[in-house]
Protein backbone atom coordinates (compact mmCIF):
# COMPACT_ATOMS: atom_id res chain seq x y z
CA UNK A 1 71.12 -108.43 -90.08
CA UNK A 2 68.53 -110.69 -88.37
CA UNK A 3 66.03 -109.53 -86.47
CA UNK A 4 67.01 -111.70 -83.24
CA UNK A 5 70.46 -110.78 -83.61
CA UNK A 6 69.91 -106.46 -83.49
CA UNK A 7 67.67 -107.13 -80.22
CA UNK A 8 70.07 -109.04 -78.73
CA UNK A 9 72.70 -106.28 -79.47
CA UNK A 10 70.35 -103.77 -78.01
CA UNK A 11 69.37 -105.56 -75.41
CA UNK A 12 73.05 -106.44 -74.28
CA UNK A 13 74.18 -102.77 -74.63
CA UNK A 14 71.29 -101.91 -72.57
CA UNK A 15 72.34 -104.31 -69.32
CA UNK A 16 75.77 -103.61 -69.93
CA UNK A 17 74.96 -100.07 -69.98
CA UNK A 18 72.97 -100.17 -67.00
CA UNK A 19 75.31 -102.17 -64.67
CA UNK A 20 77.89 -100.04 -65.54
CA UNK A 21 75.92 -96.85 -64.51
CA UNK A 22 74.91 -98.90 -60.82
CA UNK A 23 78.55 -99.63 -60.50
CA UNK A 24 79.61 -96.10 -60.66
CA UNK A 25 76.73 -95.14 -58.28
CA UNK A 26 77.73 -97.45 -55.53
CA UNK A 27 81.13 -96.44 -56.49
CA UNK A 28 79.73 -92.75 -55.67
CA UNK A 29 78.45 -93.56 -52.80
CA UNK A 30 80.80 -96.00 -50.99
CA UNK A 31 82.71 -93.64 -49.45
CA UNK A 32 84.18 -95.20 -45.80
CA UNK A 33 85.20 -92.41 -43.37
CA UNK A 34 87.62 -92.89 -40.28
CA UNK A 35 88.85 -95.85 -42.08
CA UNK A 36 91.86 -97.50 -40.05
CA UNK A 37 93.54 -101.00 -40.75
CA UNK A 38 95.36 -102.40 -37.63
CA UNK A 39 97.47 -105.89 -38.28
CA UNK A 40 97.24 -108.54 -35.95
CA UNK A 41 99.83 -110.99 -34.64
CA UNK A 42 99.92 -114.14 -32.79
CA UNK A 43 102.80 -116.21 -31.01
CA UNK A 44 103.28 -119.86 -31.91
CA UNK A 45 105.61 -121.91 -30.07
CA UNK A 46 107.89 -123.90 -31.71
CA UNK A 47 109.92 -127.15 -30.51
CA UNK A 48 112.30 -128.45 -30.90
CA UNK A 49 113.59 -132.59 -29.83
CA UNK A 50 116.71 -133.33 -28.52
CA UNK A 51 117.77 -136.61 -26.79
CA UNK A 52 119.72 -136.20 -23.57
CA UNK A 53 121.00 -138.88 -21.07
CA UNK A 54 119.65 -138.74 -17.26
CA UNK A 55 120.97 -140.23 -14.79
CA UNK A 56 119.33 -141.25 -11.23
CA UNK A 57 120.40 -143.56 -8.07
CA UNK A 58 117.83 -145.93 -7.32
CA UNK A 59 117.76 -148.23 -3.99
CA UNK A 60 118.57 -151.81 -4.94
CA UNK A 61 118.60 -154.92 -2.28
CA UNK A 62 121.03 -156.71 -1.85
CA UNK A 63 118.56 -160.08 -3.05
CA UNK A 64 121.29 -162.60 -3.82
CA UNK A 65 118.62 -165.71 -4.76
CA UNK A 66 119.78 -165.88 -7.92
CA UNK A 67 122.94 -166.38 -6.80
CA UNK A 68 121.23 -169.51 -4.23
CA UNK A 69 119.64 -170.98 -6.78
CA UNK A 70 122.44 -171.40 -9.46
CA UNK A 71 124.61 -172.69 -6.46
CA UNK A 72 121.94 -175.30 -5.90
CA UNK A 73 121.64 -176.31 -9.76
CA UNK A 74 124.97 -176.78 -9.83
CA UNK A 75 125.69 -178.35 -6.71
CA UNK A 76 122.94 -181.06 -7.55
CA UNK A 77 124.35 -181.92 -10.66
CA UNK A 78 127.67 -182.42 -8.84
CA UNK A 79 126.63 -184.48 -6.33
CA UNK A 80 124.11 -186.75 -8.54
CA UNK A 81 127.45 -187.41 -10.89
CA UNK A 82 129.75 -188.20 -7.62
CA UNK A 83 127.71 -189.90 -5.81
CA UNK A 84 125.98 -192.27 -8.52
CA UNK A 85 124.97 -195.14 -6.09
CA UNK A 86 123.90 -193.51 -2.87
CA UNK A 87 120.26 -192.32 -2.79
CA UNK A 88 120.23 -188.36 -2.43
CA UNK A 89 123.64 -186.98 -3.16
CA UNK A 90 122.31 -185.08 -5.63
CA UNK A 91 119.62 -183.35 -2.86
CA UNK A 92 123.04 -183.22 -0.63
CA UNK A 93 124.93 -181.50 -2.99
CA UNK A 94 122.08 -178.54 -4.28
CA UNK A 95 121.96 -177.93 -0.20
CA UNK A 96 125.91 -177.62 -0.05
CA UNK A 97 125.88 -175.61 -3.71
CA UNK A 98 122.68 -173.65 -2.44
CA UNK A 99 124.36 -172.41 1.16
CA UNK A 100 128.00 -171.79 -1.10
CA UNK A 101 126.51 -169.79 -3.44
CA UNK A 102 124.36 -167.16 -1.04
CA UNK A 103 128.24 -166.89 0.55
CA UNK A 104 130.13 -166.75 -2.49
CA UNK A 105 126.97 -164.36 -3.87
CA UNK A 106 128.54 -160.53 -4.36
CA UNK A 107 125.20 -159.28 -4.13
CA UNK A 108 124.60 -155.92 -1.86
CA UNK A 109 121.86 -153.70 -0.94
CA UNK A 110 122.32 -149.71 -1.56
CA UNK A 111 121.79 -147.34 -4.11
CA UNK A 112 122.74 -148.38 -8.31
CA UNK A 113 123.53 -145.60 -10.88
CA UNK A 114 120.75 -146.28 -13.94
CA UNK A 115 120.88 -144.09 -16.83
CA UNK A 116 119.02 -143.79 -19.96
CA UNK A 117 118.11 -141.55 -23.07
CA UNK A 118 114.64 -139.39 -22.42
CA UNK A 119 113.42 -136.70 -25.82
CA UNK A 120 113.53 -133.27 -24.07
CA UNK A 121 112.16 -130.03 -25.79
CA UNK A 122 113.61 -126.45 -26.51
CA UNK A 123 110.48 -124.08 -26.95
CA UNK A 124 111.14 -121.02 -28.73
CA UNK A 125 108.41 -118.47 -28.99
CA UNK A 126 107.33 -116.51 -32.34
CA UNK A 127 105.53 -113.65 -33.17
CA UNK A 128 103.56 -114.33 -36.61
CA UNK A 129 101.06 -112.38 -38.62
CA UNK A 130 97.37 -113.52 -37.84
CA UNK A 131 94.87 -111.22 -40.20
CA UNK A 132 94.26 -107.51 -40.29
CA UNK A 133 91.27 -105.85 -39.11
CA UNK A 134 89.43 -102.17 -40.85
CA UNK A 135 87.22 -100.42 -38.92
CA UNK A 136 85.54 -97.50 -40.61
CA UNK A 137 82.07 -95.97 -40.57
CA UNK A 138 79.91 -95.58 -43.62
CA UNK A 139 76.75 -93.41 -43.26
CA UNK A 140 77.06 -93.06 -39.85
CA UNK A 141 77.05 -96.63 -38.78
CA UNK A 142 80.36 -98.31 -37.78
CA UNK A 143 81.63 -101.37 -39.27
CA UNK A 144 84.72 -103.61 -38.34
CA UNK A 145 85.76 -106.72 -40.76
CA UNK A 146 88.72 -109.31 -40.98
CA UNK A 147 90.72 -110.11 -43.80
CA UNK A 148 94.37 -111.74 -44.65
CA UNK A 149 96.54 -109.63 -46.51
């Protein structure tokens, strides 16, 4: 057998040897007294969408110039087509179509229904496992650490 190859042998069972003997000391030695685990738990809240229609009364006016101004359209085109040779029959008729349609206009002030689709929540609370803590004391001093199982 070569040379290099017996002291490497020896010098591996020597290492191997004496890490195994430290192990076992600290192994000796690493006694923990009082030792108590405790788990610890959190809540988390979860939630959860659901649509759902609300419905409010809002105050309207009763604005009815929309209704005016379509009366006046109209009525000008009216009275430019019947009265084709007289100068301003068509600013006649938008007056007489303007003051018929505010009349005719159903337009009132008060309160409208509006609905619509708002994303409400359902919480629901849960207890969950956080980490653990051990506290123990080892040669007199005390120690506390935190792990997950």
């Amino acid at each position: 057998m070569n040379k290099n190859v017996k002291r490497y042998i020896s010098n591996t069972v020597f290492w191997g040897g004496l890490i195994t003997a430290g192990v076992l000391m600290v192994s000796t030695n690493a006694k923990a007294d009082d030792t108590e685990v405790f788990d610890n738990y959190k809540n988390i809240i979860y939630k959860t969408p659901s649509n759902v229609e609300v419905c409010y009364d809002r105050q309207v006016s009763g604005d009815k110039t929309s209704d005016t101004i379509i009366g006046g359209i109209i009525g000008g085109v009216i009275g430019n087509n019947v009265t084709k040779n007289m100068p301003d029959g068509g600013t006649a008729g938008a007056i007489i179509g303007s003051i018929i349609g505010n009349m005719n206009s159903n337009a009132s002030g008060g309160t409208k229904t509006i609905c619509q689709v708002e994303t409400r929540y359902t919480e629901v609370s849960k207890k969950v496992y956080s980490h653990s803590t051990i506290n123990f004391v080892y040669n007199g001093k005390q120690y506390t650490l935190n792990f997950k199982k």
